[in-house]
N, C-alpha and C. Protein backbone atom coordinates (compact mmCIF):
# COMPACT_ATOMS: atom_id res chain seq x y z
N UNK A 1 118.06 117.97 111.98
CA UNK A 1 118.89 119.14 111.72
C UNK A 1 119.51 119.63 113.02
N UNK A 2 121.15 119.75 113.07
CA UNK A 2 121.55 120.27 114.09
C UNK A 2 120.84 121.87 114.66
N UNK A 3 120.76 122.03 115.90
CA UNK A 3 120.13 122.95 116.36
C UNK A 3 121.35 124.68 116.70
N UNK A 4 122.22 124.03 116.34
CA UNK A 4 123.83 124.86 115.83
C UNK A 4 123.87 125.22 114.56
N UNK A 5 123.23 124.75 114.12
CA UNK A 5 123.15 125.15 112.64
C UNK A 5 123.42 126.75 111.73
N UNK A 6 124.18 127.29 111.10
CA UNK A 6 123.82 128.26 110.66
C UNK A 6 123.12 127.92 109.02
N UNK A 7 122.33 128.74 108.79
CA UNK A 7 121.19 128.25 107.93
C UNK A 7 120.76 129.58 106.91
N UNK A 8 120.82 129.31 105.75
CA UNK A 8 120.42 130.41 104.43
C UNK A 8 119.22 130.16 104.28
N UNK A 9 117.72 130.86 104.63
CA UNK A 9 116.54 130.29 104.53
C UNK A 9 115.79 131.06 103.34
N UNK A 10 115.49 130.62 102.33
CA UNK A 10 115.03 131.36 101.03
C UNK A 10 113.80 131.09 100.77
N UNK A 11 112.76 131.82 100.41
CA UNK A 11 111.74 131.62 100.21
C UNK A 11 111.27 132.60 99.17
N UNK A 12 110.58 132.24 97.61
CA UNK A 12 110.13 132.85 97.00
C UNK A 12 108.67 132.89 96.42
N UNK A 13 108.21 132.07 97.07
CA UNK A 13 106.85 131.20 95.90
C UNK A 13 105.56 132.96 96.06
N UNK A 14 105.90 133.71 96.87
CA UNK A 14 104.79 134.77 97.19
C UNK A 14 105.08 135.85 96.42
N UNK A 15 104.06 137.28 96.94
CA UNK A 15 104.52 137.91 96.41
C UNK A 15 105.66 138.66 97.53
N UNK A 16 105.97 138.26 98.56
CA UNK A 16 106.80 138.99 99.10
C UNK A 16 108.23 137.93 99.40
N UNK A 17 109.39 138.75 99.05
CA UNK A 17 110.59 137.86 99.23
C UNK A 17 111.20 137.76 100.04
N UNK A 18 111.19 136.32 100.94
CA UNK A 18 112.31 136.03 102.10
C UNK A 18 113.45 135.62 101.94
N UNK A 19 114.48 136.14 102.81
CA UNK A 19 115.75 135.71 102.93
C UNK A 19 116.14 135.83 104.46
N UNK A 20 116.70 134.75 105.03
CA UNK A 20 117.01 135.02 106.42
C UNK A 20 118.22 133.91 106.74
N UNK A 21 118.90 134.65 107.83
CA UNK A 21 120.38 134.08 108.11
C UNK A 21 120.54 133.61 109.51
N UNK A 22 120.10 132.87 109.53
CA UNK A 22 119.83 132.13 111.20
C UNK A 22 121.24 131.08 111.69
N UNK A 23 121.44 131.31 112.72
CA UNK A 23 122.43 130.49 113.89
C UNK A 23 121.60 130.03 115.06
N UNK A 24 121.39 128.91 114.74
CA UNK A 24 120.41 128.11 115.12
C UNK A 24 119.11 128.57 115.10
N UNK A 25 118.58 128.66 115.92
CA UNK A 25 116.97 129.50 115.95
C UNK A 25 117.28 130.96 116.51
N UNK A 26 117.99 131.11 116.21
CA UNK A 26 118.61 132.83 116.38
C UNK A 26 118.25 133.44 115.15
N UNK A 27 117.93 134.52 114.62
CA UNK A 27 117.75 135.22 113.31
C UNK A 27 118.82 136.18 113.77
N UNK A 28 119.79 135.98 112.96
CA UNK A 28 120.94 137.04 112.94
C UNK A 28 120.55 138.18 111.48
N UNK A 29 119.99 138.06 110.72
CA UNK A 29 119.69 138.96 109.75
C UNK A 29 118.78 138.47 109.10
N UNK A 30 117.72 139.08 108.45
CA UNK A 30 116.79 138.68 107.75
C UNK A 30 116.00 140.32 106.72
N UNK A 31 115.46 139.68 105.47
CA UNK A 31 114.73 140.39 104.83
C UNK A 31 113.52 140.02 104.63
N UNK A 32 112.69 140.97 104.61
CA UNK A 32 111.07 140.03 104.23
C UNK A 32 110.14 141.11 103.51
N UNK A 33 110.21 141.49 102.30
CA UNK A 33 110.07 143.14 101.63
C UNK A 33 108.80 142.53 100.51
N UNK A 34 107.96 143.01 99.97
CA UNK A 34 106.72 142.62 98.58
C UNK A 34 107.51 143.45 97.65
N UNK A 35 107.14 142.30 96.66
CA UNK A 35 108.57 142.39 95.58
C UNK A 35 107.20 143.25 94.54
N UNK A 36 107.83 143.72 93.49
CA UNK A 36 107.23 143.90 92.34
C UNK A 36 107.50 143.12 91.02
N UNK A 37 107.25 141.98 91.01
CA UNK A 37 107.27 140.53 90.39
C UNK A 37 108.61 140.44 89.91
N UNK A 38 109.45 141.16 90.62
CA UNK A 38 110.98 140.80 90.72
C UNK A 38 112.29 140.07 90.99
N UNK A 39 111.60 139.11 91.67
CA UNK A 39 112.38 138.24 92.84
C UNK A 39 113.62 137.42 92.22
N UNK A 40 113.35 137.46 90.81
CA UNK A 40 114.39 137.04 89.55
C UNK A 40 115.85 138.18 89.90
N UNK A 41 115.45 139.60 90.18
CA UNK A 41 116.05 140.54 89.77
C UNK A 41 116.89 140.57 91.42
N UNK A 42 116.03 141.04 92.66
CA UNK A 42 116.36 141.19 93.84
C UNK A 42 116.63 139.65 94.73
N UNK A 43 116.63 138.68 94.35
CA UNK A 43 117.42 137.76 95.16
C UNK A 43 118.67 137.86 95.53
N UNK A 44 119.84 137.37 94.34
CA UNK A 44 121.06 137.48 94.95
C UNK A 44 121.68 138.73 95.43
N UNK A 45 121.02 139.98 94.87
CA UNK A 45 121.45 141.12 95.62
C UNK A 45 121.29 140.93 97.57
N UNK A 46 119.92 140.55 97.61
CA UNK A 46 119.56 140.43 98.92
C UNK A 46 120.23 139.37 99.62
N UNK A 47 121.16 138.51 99.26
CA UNK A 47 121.96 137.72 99.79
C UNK A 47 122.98 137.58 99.69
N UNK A 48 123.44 138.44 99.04
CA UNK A 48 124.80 138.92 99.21
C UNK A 48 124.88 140.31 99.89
N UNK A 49 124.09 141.07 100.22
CA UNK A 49 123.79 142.48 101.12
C UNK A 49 123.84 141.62 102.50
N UNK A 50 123.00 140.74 102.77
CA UNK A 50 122.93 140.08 104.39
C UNK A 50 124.18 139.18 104.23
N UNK A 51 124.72 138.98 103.79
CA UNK A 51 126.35 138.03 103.97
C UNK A 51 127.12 139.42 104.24
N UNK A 52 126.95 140.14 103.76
CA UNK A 52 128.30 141.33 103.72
C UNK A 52 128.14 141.72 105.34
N UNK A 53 126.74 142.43 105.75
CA UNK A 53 126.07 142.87 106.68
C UNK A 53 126.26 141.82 107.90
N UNK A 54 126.72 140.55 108.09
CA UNK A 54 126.44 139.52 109.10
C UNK A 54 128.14 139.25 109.02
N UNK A 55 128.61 139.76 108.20
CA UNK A 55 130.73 139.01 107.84
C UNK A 55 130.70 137.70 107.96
N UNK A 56 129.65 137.18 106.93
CA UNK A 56 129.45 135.56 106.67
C UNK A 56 129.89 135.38 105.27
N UNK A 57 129.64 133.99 104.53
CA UNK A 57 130.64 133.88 103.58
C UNK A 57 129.32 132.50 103.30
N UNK A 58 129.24 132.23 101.86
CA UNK A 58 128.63 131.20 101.46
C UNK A 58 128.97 129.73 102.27
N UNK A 59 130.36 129.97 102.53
CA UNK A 59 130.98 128.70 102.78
C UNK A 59 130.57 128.43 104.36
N UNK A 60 130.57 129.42 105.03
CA UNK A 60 130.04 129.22 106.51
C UNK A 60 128.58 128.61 106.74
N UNK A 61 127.66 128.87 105.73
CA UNK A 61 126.42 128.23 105.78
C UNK A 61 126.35 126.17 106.27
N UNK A 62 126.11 125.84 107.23
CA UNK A 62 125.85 124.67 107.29
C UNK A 62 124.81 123.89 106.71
N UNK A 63 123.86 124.77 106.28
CA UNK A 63 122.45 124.08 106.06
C UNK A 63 121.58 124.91 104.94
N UNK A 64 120.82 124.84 104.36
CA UNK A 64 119.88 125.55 103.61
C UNK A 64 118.70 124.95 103.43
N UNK A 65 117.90 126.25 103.33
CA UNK A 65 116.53 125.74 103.79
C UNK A 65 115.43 126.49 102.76
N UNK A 66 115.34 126.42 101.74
CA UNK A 66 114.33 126.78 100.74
C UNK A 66 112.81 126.51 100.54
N UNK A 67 111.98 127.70 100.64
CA UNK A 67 110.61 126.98 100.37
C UNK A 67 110.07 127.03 98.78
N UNK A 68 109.20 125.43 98.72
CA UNK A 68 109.11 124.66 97.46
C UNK A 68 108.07 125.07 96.88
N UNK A 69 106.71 126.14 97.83
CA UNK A 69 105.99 126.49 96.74
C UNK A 69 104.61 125.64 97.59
N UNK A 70 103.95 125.71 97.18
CA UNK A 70 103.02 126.30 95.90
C UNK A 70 103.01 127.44 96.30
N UNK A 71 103.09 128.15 94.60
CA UNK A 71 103.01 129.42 94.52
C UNK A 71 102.95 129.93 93.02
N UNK A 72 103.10 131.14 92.85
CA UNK A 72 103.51 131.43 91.14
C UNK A 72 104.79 130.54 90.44
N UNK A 73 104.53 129.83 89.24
CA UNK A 73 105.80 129.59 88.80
C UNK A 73 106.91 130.27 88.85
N UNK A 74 106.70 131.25 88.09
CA UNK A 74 108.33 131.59 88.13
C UNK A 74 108.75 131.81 89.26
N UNK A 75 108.01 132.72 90.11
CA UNK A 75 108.36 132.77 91.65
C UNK A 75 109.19 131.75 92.65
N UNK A 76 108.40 130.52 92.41
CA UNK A 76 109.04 129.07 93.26
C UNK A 76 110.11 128.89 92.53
N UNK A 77 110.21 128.62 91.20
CA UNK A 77 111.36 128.32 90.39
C UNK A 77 112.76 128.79 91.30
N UNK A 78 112.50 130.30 91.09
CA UNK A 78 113.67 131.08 91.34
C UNK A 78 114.15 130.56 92.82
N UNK A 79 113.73 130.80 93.80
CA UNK A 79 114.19 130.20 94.85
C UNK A 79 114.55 129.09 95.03
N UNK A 80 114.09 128.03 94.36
CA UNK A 80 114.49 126.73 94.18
C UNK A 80 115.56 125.90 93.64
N UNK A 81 115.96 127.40 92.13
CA UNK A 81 117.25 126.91 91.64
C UNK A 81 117.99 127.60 92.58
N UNK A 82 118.11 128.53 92.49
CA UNK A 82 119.27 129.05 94.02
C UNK A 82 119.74 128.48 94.65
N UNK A 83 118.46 127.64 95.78
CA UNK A 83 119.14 127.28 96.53
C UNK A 83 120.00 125.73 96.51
N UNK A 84 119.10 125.18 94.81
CA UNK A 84 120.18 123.75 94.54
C UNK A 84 121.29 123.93 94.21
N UNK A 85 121.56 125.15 93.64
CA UNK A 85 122.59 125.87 93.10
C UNK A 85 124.12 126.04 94.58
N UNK A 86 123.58 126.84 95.42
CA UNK A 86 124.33 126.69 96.84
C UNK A 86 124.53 125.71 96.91
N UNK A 87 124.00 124.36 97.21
CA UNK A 87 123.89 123.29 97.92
C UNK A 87 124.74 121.83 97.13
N UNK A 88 124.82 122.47 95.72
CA UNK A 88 125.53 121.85 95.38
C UNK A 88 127.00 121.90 94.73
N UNK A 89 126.86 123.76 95.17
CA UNK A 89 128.17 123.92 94.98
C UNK A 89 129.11 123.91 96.41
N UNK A 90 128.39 123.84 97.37
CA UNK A 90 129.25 124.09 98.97
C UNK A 90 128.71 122.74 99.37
N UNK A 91 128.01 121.55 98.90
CA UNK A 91 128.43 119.97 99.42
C UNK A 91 127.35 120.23 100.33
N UNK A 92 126.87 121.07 100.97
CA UNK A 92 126.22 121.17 102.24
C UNK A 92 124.47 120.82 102.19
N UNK A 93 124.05 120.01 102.98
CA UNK A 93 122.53 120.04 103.42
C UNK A 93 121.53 121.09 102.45
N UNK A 94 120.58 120.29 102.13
CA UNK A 94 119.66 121.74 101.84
C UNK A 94 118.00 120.96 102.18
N UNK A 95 117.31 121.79 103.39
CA UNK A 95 115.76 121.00 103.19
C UNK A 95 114.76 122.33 102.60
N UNK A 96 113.92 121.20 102.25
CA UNK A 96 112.82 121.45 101.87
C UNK A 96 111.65 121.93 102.69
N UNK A 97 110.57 122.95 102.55
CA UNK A 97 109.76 123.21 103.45
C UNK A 97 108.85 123.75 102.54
N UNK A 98 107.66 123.47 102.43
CA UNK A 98 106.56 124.36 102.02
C UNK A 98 106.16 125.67 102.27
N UNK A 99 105.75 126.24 101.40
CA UNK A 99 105.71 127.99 101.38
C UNK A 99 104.56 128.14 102.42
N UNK A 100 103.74 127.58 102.16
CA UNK A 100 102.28 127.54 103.37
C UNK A 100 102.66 127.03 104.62
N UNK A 101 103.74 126.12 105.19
CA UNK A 101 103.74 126.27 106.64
C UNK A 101 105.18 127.57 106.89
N UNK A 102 105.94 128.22 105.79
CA UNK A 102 106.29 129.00 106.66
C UNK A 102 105.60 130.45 106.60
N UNK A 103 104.06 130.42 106.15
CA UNK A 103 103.33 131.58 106.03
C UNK A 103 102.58 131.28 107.17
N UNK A 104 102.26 130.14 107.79
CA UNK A 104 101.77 129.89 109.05
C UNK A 104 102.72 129.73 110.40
N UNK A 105 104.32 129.52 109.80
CA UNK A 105 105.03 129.56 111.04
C UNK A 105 105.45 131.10 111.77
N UNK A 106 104.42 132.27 110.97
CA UNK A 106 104.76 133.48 111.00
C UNK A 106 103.46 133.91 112.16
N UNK A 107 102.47 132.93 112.36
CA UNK A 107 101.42 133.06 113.46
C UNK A 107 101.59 133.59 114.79
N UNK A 108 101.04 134.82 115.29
CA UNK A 108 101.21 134.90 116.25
C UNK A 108 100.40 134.29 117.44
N UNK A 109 99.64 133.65 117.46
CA UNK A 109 98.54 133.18 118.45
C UNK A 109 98.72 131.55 117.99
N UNK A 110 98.21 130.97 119.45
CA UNK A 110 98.66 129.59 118.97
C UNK A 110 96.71 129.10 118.51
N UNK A 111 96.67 128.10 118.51
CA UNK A 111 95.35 127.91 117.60
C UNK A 111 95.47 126.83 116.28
N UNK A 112 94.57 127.10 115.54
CA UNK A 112 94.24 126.68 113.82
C UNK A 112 94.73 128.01 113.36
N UNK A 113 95.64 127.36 112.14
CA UNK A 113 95.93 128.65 111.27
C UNK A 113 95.91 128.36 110.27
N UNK A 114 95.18 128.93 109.17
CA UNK A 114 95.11 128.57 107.55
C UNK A 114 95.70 129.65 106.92
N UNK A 115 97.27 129.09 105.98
CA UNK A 115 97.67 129.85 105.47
C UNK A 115 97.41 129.96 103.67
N UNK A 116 96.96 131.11 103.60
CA UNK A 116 96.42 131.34 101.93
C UNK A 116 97.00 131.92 100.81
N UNK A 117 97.46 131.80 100.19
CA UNK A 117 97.87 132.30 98.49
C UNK A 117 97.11 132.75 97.66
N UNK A 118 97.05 133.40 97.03
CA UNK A 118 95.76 133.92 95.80
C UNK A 118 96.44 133.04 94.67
N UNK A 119 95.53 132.31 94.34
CA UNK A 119 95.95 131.44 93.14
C UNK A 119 95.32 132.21 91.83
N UNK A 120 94.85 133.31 91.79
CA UNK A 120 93.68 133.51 90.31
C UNK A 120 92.44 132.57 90.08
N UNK A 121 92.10 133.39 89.20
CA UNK A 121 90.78 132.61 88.71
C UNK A 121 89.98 131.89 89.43
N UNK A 122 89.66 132.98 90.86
CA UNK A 122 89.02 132.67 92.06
C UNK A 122 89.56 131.55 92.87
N UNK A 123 90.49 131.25 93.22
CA UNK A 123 90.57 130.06 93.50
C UNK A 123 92.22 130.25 94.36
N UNK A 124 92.39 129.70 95.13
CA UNK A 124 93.86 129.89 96.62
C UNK A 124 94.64 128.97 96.48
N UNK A 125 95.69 128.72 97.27
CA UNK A 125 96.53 127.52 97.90
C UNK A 125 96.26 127.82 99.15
N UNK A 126 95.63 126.55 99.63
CA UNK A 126 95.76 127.08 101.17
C UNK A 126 96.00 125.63 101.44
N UNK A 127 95.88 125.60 103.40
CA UNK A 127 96.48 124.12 104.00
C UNK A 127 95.67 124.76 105.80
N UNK A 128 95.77 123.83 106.51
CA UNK A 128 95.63 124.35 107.89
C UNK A 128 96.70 123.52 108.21
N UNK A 129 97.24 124.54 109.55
CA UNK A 129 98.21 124.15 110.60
C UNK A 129 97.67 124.06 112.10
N UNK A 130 98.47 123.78 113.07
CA UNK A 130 98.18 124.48 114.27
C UNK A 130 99.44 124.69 115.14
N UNK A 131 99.29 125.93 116.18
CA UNK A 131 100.52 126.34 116.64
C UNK A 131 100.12 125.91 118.08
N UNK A 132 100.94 124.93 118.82
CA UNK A 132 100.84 125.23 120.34
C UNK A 132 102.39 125.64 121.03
N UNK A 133 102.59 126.77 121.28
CA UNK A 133 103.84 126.84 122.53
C UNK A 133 104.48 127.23 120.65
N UNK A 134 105.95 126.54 121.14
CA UNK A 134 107.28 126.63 119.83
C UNK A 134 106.40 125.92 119.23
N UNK A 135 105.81 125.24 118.58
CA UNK A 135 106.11 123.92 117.45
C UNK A 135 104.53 123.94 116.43
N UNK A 136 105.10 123.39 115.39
CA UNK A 136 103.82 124.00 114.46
C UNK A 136 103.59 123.06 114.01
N UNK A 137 102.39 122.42 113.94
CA UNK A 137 101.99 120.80 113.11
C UNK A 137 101.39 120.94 112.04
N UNK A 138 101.06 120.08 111.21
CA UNK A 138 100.06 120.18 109.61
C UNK A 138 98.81 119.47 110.18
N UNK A 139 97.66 120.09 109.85
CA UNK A 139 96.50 118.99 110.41
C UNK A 139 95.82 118.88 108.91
N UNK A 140 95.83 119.25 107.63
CA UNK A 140 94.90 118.98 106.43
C UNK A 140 96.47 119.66 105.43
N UNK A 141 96.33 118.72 104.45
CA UNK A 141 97.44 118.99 103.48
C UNK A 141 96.41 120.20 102.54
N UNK A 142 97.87 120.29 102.12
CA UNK A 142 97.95 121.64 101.10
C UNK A 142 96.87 121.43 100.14
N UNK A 143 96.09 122.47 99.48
CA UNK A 143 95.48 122.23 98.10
C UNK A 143 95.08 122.98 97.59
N UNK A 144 94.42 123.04 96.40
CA UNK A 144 94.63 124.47 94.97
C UNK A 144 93.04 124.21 94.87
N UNK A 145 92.58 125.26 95.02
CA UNK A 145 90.62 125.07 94.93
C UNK A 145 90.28 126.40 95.46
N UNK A 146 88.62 126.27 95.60
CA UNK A 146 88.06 127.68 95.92
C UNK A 146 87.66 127.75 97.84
N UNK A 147 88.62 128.95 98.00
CA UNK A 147 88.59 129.13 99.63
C UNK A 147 87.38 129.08 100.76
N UNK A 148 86.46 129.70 99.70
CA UNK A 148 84.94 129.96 100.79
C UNK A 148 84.32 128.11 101.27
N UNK A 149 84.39 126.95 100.28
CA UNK A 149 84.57 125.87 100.99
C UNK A 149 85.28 125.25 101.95
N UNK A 150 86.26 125.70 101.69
CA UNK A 150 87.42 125.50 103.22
C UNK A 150 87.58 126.07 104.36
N UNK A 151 86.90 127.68 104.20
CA UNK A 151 87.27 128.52 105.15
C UNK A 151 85.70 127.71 106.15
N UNK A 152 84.50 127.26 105.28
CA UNK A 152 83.74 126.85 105.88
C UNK A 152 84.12 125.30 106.30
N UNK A 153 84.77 124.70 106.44
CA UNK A 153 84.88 123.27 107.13
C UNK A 153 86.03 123.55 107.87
N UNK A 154 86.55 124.67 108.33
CA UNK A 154 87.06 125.05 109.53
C UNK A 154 87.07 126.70 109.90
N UNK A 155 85.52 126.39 110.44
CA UNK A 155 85.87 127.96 110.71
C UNK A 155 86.21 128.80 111.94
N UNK A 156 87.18 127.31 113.01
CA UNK A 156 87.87 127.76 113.87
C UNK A 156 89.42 128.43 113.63
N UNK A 157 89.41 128.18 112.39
CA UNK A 157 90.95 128.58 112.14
C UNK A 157 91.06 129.68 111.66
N UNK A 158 92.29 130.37 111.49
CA UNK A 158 92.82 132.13 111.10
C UNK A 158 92.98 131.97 110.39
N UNK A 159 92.41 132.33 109.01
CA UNK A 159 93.10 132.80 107.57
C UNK A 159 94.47 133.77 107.45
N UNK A 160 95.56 133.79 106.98
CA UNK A 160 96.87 134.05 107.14
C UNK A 160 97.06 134.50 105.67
N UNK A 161 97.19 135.97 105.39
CA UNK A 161 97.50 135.55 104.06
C UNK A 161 99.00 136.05 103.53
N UNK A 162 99.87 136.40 104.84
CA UNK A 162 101.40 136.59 104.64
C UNK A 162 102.04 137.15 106.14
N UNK A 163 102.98 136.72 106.52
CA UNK A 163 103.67 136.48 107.34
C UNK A 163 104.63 136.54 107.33
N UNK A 164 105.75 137.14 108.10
CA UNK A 164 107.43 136.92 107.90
C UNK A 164 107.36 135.96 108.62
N UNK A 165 108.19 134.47 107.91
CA UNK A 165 108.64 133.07 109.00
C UNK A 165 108.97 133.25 109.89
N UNK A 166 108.54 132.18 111.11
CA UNK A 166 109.86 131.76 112.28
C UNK A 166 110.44 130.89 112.24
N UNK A 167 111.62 130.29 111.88
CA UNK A 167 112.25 129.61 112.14
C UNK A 167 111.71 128.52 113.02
N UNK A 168 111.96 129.36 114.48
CA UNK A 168 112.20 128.35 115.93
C UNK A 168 110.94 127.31 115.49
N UNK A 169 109.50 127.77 114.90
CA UNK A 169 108.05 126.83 115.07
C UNK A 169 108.69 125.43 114.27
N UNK A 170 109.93 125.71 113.11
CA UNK A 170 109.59 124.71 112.17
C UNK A 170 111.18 123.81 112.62
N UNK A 171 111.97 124.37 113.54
CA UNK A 171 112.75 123.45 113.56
C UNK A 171 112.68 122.24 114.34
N UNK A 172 111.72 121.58 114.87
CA UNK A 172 111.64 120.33 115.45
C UNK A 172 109.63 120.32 115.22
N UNK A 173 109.51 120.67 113.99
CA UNK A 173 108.07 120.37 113.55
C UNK A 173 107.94 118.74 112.55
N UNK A 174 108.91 118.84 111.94
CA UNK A 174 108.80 117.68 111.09
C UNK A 174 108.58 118.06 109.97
N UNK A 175 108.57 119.45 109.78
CA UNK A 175 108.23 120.39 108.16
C UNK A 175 108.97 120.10 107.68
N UNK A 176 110.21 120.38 108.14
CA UNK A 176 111.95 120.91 106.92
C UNK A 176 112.05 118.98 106.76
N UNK A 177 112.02 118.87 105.45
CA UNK A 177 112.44 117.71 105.03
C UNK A 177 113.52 117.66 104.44
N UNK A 178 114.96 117.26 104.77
CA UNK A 178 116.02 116.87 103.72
C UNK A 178 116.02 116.32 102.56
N UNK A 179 116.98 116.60 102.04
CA UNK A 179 116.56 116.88 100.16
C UNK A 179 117.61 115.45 100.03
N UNK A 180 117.06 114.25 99.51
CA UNK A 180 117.80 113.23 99.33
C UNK A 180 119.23 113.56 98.08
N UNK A 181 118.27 113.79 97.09
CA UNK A 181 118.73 114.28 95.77
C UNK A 181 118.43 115.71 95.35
N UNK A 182 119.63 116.61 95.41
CA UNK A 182 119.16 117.87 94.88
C UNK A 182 118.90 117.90 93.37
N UNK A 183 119.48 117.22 92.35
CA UNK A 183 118.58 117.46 90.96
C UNK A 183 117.40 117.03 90.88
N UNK A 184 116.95 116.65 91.80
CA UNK A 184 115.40 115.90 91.34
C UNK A 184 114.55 116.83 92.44
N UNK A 185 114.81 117.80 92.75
CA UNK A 185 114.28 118.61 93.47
C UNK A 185 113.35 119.07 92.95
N UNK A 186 111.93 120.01 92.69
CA UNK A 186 111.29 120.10 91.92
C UNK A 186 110.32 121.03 92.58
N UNK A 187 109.84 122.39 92.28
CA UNK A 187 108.83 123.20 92.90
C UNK A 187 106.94 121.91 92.98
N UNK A 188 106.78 122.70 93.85
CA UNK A 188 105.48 121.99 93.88
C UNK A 188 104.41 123.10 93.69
N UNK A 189 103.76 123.07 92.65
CA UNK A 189 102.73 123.91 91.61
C UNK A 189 101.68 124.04 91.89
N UNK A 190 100.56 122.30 92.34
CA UNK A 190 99.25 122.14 92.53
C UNK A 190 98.49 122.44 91.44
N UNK A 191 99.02 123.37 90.39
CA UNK A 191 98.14 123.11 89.35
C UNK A 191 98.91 122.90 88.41
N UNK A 192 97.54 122.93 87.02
CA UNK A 192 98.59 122.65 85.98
C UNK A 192 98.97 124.20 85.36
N UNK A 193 100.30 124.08 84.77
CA UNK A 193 100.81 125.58 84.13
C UNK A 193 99.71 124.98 83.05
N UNK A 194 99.89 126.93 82.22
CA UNK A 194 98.57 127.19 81.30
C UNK A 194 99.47 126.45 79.86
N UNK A 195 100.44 126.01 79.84
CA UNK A 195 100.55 125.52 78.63
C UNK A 195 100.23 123.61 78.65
N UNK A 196 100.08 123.07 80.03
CA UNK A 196 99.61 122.12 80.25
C UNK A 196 97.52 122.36 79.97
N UNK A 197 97.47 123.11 80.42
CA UNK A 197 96.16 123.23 80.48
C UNK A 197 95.50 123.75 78.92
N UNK A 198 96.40 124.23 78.41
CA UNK A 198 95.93 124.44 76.55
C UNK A 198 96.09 123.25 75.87
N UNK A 199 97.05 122.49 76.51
CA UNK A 199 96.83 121.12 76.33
C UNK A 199 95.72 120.25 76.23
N UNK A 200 95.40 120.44 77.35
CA UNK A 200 93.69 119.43 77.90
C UNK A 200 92.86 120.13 76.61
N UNK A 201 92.80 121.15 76.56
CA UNK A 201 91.46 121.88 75.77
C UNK A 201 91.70 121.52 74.63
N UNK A 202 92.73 121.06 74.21
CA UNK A 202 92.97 121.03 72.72
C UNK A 202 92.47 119.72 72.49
N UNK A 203 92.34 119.08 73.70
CA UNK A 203 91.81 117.29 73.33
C UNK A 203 90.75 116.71 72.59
């Protein structure tokens, strides 16, 4: 990803909603507010308020950068069609990044950082990272289970359980993955939705 880049960075999978308008690793405007399971309702307001506020224009965006989740369904959804929605109406770039490294690229101390989600029914999304200097690595992938086992097989690391992103950690991390095909784009869940899972029981 060019490092010139101006960039629409959307993130919904939490309960709090990001939007941020970066020129290169510059944050020229950004929002980062806890929604009241709204994010359906307050998205495009909030991105069209920071376009007005910055005298930017959809079309000036070079790049877009959406996170895929895991998180609440509808939550990831929403951010996800959005931003295929941009990306395939302005031709332009759009990557991919997981909701858990940009809840860990929000770290202030460098270290182990485990970033966490409340999944219900006792049970998280979490992942560990680590931050040294700018740059943020993955050291254990993402996964949907119960936290007090994990928090114990690393209990050098910071539990994180929301963060406004940085940018600068994830742009030469190897996180933001380019989106080959935007229709086949697809939130990433980790579990199964409950109408999959009334499924199983019914077996």
């Amino acid at each position: 990803m060019k490092a010139s880049s101006k960039r629409l960075i959307i993130d919904t999978a939490t309960a709090w909603l990001y939007v941020g308008l970066f020129d290169g690793d510059t944050c020229i405007l950004e929002h980062y507010e806890k929604g009241q399971n709204n994010h359906s309702v307050t998205l495009m307001p909030t991105i069209e308020r920071l376009f007005k506020e910055a005298g930017w224009t959809i079309d000036a965006i070079d790049a877009f950068v959406v996170g895929i989740g895991p998180g609440s369904y509808t939550g990831v959804r929403i951010g996800v069609v959005v931003a295929k929605m941009f990306a395939w109406t302005t031709g332009k770039p759009l990557f991919k990044v997981s909701s858990l490294a940009l809840i860990a690229s929000g770290t202030s101390r460098d270290g182990l950082v485990m970033p966490v989600m409340d999944a219900r029914r006792g049970n998280a999304f979490m992942a560990l990272y680590e931050k040294r200097g700018n740059r943020l690595s993955l050291v254990q992938e993402e996964r949907h289970g119960a936290l007090a086992p994990f928090k114990d097989e690393h209990p050098d690391a910071s539990p994180l359980e929301q963060a406004k992103p940085d940018l600068g950690l994830l742009l030469d991390s190897g996180l933001l993955v380019a989106v080959d095909s935007i229709h086949h784009l697809a939130p990433v869940y980790l579990r199964k939705t409950e109408a999959e899972r009334n499924l199983d029981d019914g077996r």
